[in-house]
Protein backbone atom coordinates (compact mmCIF):
# COMPACT_ATOMS: atom_id res chain seq x y z
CA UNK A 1 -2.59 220.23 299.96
CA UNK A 2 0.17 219.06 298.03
CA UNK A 3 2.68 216.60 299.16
CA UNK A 4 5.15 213.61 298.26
CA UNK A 5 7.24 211.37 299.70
CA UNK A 6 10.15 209.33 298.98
CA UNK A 7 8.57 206.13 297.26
CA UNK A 8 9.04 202.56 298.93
CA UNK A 9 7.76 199.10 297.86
CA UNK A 10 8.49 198.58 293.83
CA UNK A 11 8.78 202.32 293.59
CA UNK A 12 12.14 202.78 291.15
CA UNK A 13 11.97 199.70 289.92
CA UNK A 14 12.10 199.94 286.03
CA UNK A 15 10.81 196.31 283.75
CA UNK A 16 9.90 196.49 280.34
CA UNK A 17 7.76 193.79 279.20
CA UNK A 18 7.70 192.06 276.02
CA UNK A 19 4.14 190.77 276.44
CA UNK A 20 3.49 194.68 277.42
CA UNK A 21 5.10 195.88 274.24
CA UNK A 22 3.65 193.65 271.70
CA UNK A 23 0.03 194.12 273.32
CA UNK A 24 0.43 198.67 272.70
CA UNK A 25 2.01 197.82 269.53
CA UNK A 26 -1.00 195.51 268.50
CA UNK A 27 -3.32 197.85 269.61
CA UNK A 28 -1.89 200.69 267.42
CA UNK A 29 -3.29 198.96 264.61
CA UNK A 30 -6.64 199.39 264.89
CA UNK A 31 -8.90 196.60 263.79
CA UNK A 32 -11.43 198.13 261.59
CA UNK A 33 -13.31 194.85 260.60
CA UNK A 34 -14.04 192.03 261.96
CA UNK A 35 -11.46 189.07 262.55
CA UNK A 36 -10.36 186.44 259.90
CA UNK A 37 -12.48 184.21 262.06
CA UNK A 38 -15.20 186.37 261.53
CA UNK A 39 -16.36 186.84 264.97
CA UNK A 40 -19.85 188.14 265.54
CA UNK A 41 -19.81 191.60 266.78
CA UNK A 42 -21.16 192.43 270.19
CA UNK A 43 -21.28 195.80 272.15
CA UNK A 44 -20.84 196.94 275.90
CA UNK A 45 -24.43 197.37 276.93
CA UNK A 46 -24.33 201.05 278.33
CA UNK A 47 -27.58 200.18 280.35
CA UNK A 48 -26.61 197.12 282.57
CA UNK A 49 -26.38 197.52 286.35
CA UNK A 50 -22.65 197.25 286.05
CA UNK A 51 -23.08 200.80 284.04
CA UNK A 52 -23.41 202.35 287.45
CA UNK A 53 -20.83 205.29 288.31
CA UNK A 54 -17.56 204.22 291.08
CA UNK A 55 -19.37 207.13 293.34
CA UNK A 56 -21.49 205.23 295.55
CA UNK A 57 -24.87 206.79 296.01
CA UNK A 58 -26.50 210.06 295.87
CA UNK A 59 -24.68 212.65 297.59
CA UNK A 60 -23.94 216.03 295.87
CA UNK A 61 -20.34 215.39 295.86
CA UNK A 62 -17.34 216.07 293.18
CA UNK A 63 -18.13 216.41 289.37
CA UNK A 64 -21.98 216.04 290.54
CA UNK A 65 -21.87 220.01 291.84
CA UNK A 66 -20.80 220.62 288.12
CA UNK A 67 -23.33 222.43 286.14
CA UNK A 68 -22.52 222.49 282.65
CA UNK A 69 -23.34 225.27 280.52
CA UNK A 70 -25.24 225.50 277.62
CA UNK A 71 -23.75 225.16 273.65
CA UNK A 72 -21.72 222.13 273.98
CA UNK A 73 -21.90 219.69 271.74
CA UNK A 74 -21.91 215.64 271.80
CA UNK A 75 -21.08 213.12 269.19
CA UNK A 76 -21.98 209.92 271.05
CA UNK A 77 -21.00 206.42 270.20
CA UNK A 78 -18.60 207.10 267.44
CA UNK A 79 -16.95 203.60 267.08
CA UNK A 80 -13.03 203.78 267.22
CA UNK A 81 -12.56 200.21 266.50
CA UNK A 82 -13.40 196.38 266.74
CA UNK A 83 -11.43 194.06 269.07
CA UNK A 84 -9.98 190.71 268.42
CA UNK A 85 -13.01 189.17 270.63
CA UNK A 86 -15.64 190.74 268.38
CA UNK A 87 -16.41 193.74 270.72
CA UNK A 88 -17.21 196.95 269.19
CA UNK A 89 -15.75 199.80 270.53
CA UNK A 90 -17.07 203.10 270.97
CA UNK A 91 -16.61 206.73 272.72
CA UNK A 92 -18.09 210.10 273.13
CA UNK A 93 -17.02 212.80 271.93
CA UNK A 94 -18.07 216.65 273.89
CA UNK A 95 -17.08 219.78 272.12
CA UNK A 96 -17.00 223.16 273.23
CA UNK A 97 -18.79 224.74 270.58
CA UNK A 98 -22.42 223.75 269.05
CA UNK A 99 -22.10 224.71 265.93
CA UNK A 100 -20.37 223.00 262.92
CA UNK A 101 -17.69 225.35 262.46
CA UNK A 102 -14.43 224.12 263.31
CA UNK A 103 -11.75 226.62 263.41
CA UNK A 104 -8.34 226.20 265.32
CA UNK A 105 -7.79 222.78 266.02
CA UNK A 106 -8.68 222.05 269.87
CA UNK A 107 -6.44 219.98 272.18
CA UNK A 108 -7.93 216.40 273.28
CA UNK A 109 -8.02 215.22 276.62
CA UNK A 110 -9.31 211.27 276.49
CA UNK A 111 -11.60 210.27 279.72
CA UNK A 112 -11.59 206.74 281.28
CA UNK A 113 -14.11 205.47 283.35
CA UNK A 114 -13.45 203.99 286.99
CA UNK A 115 -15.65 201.07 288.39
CA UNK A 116 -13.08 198.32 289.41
CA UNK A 117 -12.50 197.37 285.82
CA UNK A 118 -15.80 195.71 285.95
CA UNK A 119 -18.65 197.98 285.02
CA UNK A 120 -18.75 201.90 284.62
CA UNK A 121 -19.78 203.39 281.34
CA UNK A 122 -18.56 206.43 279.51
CA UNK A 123 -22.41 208.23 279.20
CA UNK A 124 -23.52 206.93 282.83
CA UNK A 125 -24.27 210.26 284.42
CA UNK A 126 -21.08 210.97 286.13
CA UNK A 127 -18.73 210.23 283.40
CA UNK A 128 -20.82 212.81 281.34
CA UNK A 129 -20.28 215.23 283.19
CA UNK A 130 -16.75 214.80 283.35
CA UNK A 131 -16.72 214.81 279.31
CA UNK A 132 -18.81 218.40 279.40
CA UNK A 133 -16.76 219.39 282.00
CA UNK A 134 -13.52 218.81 280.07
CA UNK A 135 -15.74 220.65 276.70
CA UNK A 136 -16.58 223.44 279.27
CA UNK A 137 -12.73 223.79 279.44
CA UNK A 138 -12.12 224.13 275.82
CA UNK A 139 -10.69 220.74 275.50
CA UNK A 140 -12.43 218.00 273.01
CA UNK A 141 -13.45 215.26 275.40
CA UNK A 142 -12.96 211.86 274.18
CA UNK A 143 -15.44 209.52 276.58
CA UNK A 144 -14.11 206.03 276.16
CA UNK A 145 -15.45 202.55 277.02
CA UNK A 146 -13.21 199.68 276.73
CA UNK A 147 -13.79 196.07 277.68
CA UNK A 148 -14.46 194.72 281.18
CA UNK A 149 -13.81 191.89 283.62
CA UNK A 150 -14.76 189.34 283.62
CA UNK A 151 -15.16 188.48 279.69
CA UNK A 152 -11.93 190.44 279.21
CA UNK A 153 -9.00 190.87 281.62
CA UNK A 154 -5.75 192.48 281.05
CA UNK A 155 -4.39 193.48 279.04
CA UNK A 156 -7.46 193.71 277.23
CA UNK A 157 -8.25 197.31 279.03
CA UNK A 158 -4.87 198.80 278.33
CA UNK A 159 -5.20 197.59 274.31
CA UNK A 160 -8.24 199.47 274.06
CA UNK A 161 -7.75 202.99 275.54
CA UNK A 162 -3.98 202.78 273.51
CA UNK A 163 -6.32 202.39 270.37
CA UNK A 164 -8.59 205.32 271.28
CA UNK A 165 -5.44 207.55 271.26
CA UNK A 166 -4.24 205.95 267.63
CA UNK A 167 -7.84 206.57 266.58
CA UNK A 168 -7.97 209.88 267.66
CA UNK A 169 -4.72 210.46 265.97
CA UNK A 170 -6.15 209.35 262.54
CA UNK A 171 -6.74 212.37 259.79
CA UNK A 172 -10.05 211.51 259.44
CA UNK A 173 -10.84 212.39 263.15
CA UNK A 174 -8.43 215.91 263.19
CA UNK A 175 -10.27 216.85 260.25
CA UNK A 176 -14.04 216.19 260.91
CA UNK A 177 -13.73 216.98 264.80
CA UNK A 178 -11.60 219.71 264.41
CA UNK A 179 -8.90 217.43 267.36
CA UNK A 180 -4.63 218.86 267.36
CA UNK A 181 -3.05 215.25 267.29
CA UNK A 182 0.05 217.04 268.93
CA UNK A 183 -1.89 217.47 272.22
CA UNK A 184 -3.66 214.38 273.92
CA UNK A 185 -3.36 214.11 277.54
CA UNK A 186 -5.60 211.18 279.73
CA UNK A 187 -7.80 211.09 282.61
CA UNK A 188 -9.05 208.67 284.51
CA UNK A 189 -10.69 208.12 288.12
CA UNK A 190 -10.61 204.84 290.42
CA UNK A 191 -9.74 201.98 287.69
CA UNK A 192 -9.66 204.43 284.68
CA UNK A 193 -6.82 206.61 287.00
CA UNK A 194 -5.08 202.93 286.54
CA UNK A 195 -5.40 203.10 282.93
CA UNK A 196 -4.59 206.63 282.40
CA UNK A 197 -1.01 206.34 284.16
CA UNK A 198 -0.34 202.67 282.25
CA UNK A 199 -0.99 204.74 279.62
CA UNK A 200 1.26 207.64 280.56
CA UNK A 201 3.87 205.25 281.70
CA UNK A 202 3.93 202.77 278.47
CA UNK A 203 6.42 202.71 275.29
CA UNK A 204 8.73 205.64 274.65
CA UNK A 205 9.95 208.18 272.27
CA UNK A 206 7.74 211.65 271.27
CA UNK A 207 4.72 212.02 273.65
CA UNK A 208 2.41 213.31 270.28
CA UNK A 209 2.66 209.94 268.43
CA UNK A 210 1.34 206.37 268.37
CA UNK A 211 -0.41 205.94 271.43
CA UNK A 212 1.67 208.12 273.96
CA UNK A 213 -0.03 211.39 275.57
CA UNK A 214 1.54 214.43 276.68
CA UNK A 215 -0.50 214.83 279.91
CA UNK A 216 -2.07 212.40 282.48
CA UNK A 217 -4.63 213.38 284.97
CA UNK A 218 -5.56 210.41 287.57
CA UNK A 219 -7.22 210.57 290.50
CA UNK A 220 -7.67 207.53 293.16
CA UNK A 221 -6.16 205.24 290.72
CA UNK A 222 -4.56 201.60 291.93
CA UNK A 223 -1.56 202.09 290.03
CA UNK A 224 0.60 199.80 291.81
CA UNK A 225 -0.67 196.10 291.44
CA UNK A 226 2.37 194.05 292.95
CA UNK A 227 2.06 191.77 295.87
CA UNK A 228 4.88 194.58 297.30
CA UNK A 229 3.44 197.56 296.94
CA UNK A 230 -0.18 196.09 298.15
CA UNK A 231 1.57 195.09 301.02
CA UNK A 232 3.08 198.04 301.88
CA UNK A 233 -0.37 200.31 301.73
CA UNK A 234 -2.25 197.06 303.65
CA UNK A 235 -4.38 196.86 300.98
CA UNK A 236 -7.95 195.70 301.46
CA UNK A 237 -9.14 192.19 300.91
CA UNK A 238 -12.32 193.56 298.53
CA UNK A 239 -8.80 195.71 296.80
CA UNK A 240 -6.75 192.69 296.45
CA UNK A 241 -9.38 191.07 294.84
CA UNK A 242 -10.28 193.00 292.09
CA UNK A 243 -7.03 193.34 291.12
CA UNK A 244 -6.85 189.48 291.48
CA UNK A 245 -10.03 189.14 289.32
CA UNK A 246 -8.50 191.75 286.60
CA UNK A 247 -5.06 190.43 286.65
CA UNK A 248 -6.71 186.48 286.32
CA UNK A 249 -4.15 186.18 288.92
CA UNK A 250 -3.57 185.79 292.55
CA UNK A 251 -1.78 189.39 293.33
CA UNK A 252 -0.50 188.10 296.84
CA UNK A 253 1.60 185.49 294.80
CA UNK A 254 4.95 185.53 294.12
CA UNK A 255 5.89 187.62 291.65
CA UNK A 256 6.78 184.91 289.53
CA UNK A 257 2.92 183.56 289.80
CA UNK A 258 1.95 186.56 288.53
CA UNK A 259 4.28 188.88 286.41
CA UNK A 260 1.25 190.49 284.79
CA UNK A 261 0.90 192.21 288.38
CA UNK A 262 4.08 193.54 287.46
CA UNK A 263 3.27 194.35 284.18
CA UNK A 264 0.11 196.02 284.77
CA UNK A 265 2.03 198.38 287.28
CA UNK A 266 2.28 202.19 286.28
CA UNK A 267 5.08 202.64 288.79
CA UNK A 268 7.16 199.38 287.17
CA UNK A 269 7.18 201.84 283.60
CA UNK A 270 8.21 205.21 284.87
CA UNK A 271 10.85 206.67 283.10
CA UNK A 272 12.40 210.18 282.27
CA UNK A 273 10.41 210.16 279.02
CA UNK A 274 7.24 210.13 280.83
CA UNK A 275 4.88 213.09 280.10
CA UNK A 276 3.64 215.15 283.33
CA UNK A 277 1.21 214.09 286.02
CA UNK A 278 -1.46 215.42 287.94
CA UNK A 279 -2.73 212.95 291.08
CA UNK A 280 -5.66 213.49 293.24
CA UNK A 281 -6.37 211.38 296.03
CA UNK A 282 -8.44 211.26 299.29
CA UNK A 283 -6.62 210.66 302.63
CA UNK A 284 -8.75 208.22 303.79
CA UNK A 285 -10.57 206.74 300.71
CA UNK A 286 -11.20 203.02 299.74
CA UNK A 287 -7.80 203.16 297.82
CA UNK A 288 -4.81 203.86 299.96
CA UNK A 289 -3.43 206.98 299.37
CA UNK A 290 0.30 205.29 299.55
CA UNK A 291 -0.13 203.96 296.07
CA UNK A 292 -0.80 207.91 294.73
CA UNK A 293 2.09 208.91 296.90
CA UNK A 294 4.33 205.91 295.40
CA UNK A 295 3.86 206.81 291.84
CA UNK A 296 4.81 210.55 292.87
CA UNK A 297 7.44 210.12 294.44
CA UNK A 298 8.75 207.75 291.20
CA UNK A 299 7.74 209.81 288.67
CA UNK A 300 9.45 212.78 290.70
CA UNK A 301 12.99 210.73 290.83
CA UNK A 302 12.87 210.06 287.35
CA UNK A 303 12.61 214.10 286.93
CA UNK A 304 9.16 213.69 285.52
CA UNK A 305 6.68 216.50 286.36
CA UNK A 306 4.38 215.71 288.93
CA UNK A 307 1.86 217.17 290.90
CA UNK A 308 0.35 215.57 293.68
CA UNK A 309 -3.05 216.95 295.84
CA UNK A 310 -3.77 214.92 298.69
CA UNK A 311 -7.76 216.18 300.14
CA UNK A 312 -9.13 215.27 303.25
CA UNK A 313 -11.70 212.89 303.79
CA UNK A 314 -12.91 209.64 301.72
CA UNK A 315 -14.51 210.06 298.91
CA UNK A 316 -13.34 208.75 295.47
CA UNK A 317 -12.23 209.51 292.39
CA UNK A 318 -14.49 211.66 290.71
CA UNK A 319 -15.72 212.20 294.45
CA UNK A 320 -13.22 214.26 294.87
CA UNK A 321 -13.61 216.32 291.49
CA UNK A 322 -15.22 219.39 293.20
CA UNK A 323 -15.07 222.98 292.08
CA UNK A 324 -11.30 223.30 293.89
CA UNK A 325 -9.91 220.55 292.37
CA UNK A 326 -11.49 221.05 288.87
CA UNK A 327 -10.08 224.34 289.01
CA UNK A 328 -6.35 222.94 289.62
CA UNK A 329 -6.67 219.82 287.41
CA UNK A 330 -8.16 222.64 284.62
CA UNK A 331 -5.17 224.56 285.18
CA UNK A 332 -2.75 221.84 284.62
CA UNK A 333 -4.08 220.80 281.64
CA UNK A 334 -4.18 224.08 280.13
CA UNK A 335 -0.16 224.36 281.35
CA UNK A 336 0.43 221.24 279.59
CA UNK A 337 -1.36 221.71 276.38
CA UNK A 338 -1.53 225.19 275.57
């Protein structure tokens, strides 16, 4: 099923940030050692309980009926920078092939975890799949973790997956893995969908540069944090607070009491520069389906390509990754990158 229509809430409206601009610019340049006040470096521990996969327990559902075939390859934990706090930042990267030949250079699609911008973890067994998935496709699959709530809250989250792109960007990285720096598109699920469409939303000017990318793929993704727009959807109380606990602010304030709801809002940035979407969304999931139906209907009126599947039922985000969907994501991508 695919469907939009005509956005309400915050929908058209169109604030640029400064705090926003200098955070993407700062993350462009990567930190590749540790601060001047030499904090000690610490990394995301992939095996805490907050590791766990956004797709409550242990139904066969989504990216879990993917099988992935055999001959891809993994480079795991391949660090693409250092954060101001000390954090060392890593992702994975899945190849199609399982050799070390590198011929044509392969287009990149970078992956963001979901999990309420609290846990998740790019290798927890859901997320992997969706990397070999993406290799399975021909694509290089970029697997990234970035920093969580609560030791970090935004814009800590948007820094680092702007730096993966940069990173991936860098000649070292097209050369040894064989990546086309013209053709990086995003995906996310749940919080990572979030991400993925700041991402897509942020900065302007050529969509193969910097941190922009020329595709976004989100599914289930809260992508519009203002007290509006949560209003308008009726939000949940456990919704309102997550967002309240990443934001470090109360997002049923005033605006004024907490711009960085504003800021943090995908459908605050659209803009006719905006590289193509693909949303996926469950009718009835823990996310209301207005906010993927908002940012369609926006990106549509700024003449920005957008396709939107609504499914039936509520599972979410990469819950709802099954063999139809994977099939029309796939073929988007492929549209979009060559």
């Amino acid at each position: 099923m695919t469907t939009t229509r005509p956005s309400g809430g915050l929908g058209g409206r169109r604030r640029r940030s400064a705090r926003i601009a200098l955070a993407v610019t700062a993350a462009l340049a990567i930190v590749g050692a540790v601060s001047a006040f030499h904090q000690p470096l610490r990394e995301l521990d992939p095996n805490a309980e907050q590791a766990s996969s956004e797709v409550a327990g242990t139904e066969v559902i989504g990216i879990r009926t993917f099988e992935p075939p055999a001959g891809l390859r993994i480079h795991a934990d391949l660090e693409y920078g250092v954060a101001d706090d000390g954090t060392l930042l890593t992702l994975d990267l899945c190849r199609p092939e399982a050799d070390d030949a590198i011929d044509d250079a392969l287009p990149v699609v970078l992956s963001v975890h979901g999990g309420s911008w609290a846990r998740g973890d790019k290798a927890n067994s859901d997320w992997r799949a969706v990397c070999l998935w993406l290799a399975s496709e021909g694509f290089v699959a970029a697997s990234v973790n970035y920093r969580l709530v609560p030791e970090a809250r935004y814009p800590a989250q948007i820094e680092d997956v702007a730096t993966a792109v940069a990173w991936l960007r860098e000649p070292g990285q097209v050369e040894r893995y064989g990546i086309d720096p013209t053709r990086i598109a995003a995906f996310g699920g749940s919080a990572g969908g979030h991400l993925a469409s700041l991402l897509g939303t942020l900065g302007d000017g050529p969509l193969d540069a910097g941190s922009r990318v020329a595709a976004v793929v989100e599914l289930s993704g809260p992508v519009g944090l203002g007290r509006a727009e949560l209003d308008a959807d009726g939000a949940s109380e456990w919704l309102r607070g997550i967002v309240g606990q990443f934001l470090g602010c109360d997002p049923g304030a005033a605006d004024a009491d907490c711009p960085q709801a504003i800021e943090a809002s995908a459908t605050a940035h659209v803009d006719p520069s905006d590289p193509p979407f693909f949303i996926g969304h469950a009718e009835a999931e823990v996310v209301p389906v207005g906010q993927s139906e908002r940012l369609a209907a926006t990106l549509e009126a700024s003449a920005v390509p957008v396709e939107l599947a609504v499914v039936p039922g509520d599972a979410h985000s990469i819950g709802i990754l099954d063999a139809g969907l994977r099939e029309r994501v796939a073929a988007f991508l492929h549209a979009q990158l060559g």
